[in-house]
Protein backbone atom coordinates (compact mmCIF):
# COMPACT_ATOMS: atom_id res chain seq x y z
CA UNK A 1 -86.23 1.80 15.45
CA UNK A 2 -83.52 2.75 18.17
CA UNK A 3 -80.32 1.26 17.88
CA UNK A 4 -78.05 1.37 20.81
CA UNK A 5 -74.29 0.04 20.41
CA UNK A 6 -72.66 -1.00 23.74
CA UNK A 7 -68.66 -1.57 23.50
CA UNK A 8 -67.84 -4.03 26.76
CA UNK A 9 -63.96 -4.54 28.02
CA UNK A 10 -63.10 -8.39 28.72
CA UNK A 11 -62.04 -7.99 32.10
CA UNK A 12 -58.82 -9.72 31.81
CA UNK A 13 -57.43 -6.80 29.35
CA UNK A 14 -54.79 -4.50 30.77
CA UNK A 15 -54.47 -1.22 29.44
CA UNK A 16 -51.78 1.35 29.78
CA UNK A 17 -53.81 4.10 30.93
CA UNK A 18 -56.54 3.93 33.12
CA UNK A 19 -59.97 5.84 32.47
CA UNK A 20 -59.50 9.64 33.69
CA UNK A 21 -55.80 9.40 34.54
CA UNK A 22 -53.98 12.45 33.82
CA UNK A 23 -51.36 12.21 30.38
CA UNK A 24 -49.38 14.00 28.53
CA UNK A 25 -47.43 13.89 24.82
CA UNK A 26 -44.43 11.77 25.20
CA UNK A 27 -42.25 13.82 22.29
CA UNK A 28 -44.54 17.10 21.96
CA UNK A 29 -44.95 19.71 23.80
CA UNK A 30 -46.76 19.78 27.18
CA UNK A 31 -50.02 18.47 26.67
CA UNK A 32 -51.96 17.41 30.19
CA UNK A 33 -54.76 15.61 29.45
CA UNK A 34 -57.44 13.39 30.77
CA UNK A 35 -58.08 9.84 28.96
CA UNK A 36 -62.14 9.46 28.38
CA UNK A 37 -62.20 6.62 26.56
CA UNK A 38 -60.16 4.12 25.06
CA UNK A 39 -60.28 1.20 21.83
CA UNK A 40 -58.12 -1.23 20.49
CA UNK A 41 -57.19 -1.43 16.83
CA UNK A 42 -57.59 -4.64 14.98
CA UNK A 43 -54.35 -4.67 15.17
CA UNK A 44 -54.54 -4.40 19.08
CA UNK A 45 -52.96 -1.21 19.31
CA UNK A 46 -54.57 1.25 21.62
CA UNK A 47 -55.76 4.64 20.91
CA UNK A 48 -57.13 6.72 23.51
CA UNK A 49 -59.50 9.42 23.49
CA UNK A 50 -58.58 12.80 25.53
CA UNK A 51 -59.54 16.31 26.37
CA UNK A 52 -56.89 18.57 26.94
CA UNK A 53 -56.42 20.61 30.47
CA UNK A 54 -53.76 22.91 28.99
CA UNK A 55 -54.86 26.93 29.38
CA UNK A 56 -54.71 27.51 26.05
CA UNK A 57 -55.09 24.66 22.87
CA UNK A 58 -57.43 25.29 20.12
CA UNK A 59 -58.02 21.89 20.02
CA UNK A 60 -59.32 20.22 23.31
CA UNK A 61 -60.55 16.96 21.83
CA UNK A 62 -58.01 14.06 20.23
CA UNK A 63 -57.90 10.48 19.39
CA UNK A 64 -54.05 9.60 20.28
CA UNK A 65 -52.24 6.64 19.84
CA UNK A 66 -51.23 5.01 23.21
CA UNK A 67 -47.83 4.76 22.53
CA UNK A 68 -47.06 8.38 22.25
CA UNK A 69 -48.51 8.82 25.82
CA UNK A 70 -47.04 9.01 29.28
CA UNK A 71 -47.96 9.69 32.65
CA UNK A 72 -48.16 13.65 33.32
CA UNK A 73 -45.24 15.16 33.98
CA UNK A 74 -44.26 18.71 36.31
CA UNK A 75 -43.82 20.93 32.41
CA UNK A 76 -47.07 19.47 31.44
CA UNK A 77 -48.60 20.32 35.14
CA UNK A 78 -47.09 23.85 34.87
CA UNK A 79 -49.58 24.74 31.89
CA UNK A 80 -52.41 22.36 33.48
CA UNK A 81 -55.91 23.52 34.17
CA UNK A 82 -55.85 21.56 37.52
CA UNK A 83 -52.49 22.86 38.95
CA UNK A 84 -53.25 24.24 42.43
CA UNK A 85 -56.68 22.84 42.51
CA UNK A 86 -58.28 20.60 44.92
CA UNK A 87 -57.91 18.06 42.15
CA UNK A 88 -53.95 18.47 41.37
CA UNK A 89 -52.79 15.11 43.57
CA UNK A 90 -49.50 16.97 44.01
CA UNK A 91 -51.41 19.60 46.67
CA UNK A 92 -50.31 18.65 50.05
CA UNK A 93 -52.96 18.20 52.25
């Protein structure tokens, strides 16, 4: 028997981050990351899933709390995979 689970967003939720916008720790330090998926709590808290772009963390993969997120910063782009690269949206054109 296959089983297939489907999770489906009601399209009048908002979320504070966006599918594969760019984060970072709010309190930590640097930590640029990219949100891949995202669930609320029963509680409807949100918790995000992200892979860090940092050059060095021995742990790429975390679940994260929402509200200990924030839009990615200049520190966190300084230690970002992406800085310079055709994907940094900081590159002038």
């Amino acid at each position: 028997m296959n089983a297939h689970a489907t999770v489906t967003e009601q399209p009048t939720e908002t979320w504070q981050f966006e599918l594969d916008a760019l984060v970072t720790h709010r309190d930590m330090p640097p930590m640029p990351s990219i949100v891949l998926s995202r669930v609320r709590t029963s509680k409807g808290q949100e918790v995000y899933g992200v892979r860090s772009l940092a050059f060095e963390d021995p742990n790429r993969d975390r679940l994260i709390m929402g509200e200990v997120l924030k839009p990615i910063d200049d520190v966190a782009w300084d230690v970002c995979l992406l800085a310079g690269t055709s994907l940094d949206p900081r590159a002038t054109a």
